[in-house]
N, C-alpha and C. Protein backbone atom coordinates (compact mmCIF):
# COMPACT_ATOMS: atom_id res chain seq x y z
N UNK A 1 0.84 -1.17 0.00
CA UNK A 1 0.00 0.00 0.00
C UNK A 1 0.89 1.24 0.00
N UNK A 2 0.58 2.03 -0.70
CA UNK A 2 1.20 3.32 -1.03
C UNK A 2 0.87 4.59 0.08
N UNK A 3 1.77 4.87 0.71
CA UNK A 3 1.24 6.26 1.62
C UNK A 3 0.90 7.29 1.02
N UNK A 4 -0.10 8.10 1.81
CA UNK A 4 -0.54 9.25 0.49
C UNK A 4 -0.16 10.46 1.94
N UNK A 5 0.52 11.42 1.09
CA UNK A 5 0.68 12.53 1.55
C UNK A 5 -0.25 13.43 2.30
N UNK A 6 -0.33 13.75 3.09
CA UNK A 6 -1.21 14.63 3.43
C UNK A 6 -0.68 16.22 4.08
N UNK A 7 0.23 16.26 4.45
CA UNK A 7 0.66 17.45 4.59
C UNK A 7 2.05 18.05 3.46
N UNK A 8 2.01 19.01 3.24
CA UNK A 8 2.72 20.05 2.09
C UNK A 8 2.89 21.75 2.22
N UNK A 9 4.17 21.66 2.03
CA UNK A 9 4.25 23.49 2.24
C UNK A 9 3.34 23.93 1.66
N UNK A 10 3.35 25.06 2.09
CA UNK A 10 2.48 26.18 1.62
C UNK A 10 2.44 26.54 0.20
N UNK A 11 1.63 27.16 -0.50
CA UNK A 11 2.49 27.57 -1.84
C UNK A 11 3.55 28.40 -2.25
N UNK A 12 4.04 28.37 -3.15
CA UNK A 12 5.13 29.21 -3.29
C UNK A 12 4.66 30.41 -4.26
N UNK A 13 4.77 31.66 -3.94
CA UNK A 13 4.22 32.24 -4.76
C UNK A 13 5.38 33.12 -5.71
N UNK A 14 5.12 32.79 -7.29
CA UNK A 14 6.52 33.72 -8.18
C UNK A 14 5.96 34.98 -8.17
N UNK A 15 6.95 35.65 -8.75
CA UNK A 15 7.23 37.04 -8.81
C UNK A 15 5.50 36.95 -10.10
N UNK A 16 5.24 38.00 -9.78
CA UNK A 16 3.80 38.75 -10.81
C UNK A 16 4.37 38.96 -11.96
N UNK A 17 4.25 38.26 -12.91
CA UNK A 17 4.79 38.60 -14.52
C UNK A 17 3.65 39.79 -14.85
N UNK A 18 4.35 41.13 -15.30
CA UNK A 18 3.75 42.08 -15.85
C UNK A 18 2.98 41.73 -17.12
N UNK A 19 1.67 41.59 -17.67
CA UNK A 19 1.12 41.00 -18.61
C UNK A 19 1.31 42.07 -19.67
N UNK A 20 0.97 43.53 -19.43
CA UNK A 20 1.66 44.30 -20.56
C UNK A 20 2.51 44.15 -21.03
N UNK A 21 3.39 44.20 -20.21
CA UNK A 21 4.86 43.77 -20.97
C UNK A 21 5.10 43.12 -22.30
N UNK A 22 4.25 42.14 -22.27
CA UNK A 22 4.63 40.67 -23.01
C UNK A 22 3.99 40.76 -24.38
N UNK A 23 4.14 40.14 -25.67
CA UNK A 23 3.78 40.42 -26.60
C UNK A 23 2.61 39.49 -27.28
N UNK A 24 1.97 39.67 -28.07
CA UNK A 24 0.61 38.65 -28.48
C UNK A 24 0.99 37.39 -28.54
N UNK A 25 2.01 37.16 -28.70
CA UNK A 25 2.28 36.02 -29.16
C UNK A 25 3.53 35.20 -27.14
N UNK A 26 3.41 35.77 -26.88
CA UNK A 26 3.94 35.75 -25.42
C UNK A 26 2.21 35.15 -24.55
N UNK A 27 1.85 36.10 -24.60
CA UNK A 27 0.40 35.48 -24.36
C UNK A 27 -0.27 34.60 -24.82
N UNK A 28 -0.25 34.35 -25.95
CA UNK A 28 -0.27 33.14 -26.78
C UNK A 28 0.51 31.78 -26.00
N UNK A 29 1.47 31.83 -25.64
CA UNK A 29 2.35 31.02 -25.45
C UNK A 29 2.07 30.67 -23.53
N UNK A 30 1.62 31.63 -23.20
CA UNK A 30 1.43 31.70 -21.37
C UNK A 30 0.31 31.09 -21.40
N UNK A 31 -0.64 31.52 -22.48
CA UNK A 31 -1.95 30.81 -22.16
C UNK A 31 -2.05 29.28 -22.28
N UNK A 32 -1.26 28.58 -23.26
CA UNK A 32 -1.21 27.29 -23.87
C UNK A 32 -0.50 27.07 -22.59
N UNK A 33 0.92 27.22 -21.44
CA UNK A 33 1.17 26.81 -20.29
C UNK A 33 0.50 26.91 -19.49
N UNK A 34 -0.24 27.57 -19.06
CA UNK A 34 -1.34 27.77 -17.79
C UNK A 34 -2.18 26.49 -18.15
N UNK A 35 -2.96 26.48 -19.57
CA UNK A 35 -4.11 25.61 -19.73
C UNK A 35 -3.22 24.35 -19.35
N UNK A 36 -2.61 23.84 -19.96
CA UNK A 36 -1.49 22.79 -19.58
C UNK A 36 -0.83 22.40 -18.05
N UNK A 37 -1.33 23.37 -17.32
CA UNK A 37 -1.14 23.13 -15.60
C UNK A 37 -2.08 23.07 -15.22
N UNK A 38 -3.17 23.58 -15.77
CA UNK A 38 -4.42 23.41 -15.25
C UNK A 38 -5.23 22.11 -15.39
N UNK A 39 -4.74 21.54 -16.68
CA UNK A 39 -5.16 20.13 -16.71
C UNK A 39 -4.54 19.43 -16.27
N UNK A 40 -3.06 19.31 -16.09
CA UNK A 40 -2.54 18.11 -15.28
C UNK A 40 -2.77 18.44 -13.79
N UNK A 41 -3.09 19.38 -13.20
CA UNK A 41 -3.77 19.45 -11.96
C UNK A 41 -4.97 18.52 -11.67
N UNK A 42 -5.79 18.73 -12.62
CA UNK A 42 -7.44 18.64 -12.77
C UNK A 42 -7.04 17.16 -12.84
N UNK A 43 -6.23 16.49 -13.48
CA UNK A 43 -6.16 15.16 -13.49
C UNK A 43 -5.77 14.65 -12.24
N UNK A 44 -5.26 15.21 -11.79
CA UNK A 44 -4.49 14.71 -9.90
C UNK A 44 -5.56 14.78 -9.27
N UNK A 45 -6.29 16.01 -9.01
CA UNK A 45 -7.71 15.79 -8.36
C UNK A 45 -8.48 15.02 -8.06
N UNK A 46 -9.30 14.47 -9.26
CA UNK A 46 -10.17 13.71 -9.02
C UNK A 46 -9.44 12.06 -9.17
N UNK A 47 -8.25 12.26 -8.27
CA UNK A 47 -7.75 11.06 -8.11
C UNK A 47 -8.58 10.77 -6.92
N UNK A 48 -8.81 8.93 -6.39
CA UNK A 48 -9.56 8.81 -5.35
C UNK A 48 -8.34 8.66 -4.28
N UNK A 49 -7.03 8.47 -4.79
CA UNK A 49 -6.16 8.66 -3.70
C UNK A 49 -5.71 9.55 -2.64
N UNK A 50 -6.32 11.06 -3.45
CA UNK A 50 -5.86 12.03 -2.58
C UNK A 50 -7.39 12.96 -2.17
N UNK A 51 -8.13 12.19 -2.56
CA UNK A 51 -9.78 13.05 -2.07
C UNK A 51 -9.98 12.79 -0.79
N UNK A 52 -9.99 14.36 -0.03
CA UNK A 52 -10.18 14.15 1.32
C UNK A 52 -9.08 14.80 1.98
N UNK A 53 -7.88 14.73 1.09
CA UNK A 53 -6.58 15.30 1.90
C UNK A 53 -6.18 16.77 1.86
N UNK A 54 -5.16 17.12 2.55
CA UNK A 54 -4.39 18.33 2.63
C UNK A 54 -4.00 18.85 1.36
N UNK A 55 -3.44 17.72 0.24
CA UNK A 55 -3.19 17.81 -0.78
C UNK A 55 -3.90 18.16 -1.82
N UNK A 56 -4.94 17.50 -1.31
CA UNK A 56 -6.43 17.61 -2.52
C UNK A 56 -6.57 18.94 -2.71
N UNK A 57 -6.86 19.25 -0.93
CA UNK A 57 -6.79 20.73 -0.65
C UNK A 57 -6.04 22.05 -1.80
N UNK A 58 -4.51 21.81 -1.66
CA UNK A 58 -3.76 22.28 -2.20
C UNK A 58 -3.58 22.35 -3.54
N UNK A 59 -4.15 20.95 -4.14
CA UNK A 59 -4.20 21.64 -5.56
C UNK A 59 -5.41 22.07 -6.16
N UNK A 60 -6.27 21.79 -5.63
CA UNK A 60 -7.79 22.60 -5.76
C UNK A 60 -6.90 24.39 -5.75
N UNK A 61 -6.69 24.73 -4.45
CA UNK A 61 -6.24 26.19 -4.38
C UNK A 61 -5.48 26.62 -5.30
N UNK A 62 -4.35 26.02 -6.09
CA UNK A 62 -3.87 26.02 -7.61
C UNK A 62 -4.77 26.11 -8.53
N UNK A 63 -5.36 25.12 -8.27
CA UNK A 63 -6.37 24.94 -10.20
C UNK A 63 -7.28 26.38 -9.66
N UNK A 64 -7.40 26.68 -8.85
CA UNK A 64 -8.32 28.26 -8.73
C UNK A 64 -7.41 29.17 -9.22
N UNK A 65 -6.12 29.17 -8.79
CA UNK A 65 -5.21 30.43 -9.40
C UNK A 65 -4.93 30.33 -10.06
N UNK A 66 -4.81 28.79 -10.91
CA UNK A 66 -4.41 28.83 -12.57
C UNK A 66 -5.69 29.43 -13.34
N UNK A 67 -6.97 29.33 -13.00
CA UNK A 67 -8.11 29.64 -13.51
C UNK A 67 -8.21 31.23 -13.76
N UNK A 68 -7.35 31.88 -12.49
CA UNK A 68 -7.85 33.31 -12.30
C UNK A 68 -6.60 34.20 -13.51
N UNK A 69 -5.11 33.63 -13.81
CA UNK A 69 -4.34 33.94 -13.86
C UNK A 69 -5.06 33.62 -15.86
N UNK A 70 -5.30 32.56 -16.51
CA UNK A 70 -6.13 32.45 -17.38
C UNK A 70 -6.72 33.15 -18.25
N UNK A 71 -7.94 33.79 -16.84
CA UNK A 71 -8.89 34.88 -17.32
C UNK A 71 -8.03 36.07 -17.79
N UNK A 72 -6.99 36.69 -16.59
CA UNK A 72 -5.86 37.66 -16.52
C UNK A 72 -5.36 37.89 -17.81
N UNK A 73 -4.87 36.83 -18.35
CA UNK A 73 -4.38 36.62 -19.71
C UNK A 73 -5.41 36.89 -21.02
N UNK A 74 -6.54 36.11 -20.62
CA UNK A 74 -7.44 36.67 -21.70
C UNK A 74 -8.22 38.34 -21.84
N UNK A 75 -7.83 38.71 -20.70
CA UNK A 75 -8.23 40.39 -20.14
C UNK A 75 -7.53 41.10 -21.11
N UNK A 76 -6.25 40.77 -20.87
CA UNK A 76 -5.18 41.03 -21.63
C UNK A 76 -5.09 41.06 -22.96
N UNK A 77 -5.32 40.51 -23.48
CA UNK A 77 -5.86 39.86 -24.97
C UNK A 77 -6.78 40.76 -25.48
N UNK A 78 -7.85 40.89 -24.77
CA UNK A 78 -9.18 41.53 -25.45
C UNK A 78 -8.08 43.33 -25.62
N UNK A 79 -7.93 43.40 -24.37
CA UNK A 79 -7.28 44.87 -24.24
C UNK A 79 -6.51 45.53 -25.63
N UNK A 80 -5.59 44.24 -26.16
CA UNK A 80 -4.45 44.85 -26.97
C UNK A 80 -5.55 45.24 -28.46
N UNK A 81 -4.90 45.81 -28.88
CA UNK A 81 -5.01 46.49 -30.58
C UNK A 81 -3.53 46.11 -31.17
N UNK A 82 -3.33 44.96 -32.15
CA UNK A 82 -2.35 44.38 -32.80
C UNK A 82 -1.92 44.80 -33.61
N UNK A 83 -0.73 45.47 -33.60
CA UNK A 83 -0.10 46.28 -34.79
C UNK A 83 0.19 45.45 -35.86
N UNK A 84 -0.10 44.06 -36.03
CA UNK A 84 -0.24 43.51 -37.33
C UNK A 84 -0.99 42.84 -37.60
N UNK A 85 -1.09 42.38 -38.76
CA UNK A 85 -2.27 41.51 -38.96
C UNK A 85 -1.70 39.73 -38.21
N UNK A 86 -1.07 39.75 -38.35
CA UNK A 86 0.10 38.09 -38.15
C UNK A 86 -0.78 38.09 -36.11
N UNK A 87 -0.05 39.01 -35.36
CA UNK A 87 -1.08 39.44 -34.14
C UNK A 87 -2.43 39.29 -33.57
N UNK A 88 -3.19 40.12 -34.77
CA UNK A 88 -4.26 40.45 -34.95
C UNK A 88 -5.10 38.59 -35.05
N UNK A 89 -4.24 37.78 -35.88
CA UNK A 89 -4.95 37.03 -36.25
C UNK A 89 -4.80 35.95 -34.88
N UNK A 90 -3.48 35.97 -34.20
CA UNK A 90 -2.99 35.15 -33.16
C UNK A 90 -4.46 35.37 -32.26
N UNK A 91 -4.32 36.49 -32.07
CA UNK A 91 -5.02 37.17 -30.97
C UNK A 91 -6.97 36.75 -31.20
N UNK A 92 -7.06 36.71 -32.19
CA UNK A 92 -8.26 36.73 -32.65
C UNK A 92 -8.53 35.13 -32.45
N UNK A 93 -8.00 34.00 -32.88
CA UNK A 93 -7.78 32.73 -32.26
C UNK A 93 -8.14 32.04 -31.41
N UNK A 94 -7.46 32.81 -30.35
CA UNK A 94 -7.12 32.73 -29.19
C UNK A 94 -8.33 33.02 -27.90
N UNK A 95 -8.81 33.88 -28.48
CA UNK A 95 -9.81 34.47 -27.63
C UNK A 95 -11.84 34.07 -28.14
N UNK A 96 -11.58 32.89 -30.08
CA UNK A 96 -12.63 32.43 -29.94
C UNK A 96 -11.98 30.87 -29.36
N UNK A 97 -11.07 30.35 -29.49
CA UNK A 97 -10.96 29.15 -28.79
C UNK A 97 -11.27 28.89 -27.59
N UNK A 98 -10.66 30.24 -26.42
CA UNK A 98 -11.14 29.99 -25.20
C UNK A 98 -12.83 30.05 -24.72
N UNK A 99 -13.71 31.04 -26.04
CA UNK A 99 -15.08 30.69 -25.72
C UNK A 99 -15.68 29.32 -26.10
N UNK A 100 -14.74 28.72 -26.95
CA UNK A 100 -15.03 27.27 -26.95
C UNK A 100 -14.86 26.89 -26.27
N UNK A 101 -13.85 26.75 -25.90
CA UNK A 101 -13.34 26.01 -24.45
C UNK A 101 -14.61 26.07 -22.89
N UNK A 102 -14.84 27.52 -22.77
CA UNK A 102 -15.23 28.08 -21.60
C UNK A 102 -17.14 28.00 -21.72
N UNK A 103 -17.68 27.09 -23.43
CA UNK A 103 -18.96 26.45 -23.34
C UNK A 103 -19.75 27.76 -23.91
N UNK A 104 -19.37 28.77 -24.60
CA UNK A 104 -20.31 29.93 -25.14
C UNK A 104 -21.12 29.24 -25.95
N UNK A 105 -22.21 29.90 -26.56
CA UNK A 105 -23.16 29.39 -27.39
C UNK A 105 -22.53 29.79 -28.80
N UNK A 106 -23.09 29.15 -30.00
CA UNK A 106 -22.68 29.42 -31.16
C UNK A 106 -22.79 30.67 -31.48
N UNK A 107 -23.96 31.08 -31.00
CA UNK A 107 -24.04 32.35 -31.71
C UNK A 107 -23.28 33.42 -30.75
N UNK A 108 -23.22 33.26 -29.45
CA UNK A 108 -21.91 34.17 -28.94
C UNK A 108 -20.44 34.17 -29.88
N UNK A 109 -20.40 32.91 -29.95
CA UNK A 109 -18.93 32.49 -30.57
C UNK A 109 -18.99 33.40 -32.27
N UNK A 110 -19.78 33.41 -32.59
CA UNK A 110 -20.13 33.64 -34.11
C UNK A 110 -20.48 35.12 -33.56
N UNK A 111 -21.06 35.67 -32.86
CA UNK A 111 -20.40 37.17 -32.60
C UNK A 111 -19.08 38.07 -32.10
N UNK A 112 -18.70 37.09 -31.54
CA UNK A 112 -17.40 37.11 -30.96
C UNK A 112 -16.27 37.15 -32.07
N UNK A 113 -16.47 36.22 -32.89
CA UNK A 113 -15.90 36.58 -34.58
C UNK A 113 -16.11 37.74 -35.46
N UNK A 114 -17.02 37.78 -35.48
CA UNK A 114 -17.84 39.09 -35.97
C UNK A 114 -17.26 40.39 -35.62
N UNK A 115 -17.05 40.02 -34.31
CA UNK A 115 -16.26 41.49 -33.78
C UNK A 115 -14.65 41.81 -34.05
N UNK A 116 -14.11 40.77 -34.07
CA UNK A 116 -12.54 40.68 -34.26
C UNK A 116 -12.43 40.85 -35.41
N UNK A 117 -13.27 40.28 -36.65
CA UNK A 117 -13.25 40.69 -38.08
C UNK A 117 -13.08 41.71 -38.31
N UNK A 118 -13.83 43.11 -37.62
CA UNK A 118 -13.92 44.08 -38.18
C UNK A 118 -12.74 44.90 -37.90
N UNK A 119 -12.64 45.83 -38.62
CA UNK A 119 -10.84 46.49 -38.71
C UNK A 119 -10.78 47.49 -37.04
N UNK A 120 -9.76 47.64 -36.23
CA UNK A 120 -9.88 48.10 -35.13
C UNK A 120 -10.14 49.81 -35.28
N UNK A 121 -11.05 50.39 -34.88
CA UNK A 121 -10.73 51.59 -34.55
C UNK A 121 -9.81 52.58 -33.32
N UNK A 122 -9.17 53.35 -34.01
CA UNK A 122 -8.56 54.13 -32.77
C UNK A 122 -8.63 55.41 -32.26
């Protein structure tokens, strides 16, 4: 029989990556890692080995801050105006995939296109 952990430091928290900073395609790239921690989390979870524990605990409180950090990124996203089209199109992607992802209706999704199509005003 395998011992299951139940106690674990605290979290460790990194330095706040400035999301301005970073470029469409930086965001692009943060978002595909986050989603990617967020699922191999989500898979540890609903393990029956650790339901009930300290641990369970702990990565539940992760998969919440990977969730929030996510949105952060997609905030981010909507915000920018892409000085190219190569950008423009990353960006545009990116932000109907995650309403796939996040269960919008077609016709949100199909407005949500609609809107990125059109040329940005400034």
């Amino acid at each position: 029989m395998t011992p299951i952990v139940t106690a674990v430091y605290g979290p460790q928290t990194a330095p706040a990556l400035p999301l301005s900073g970073l470029t469409v395609s930086e965001l692009d790239a943060l978002y595909d890692a986050l989603l990617a921690a967020e699922d191999a989390i989500a898979s540890k979870t609903n393990s029956p080995r650790i339901q009930g524990t300290v641990l369970h605990e702990y990565l539940s409180a992760r998969f919440e801050g990977i969730a929030t950090e996510i949105d952060m990124v997609v905030a981010e996203l909507r915000r920018r105006r892409p000085s190219d089209r190569w950008a423009s199109h990353e960006r545009a992607h990116r932000l109907i995939m995650h309403a796939c992802r996040c269960g919008e209706s077609p016709a949100d999704i199909a407005d949500l296109a609609r809107d990125l199509s059109r040329p940005e005003k400034h």
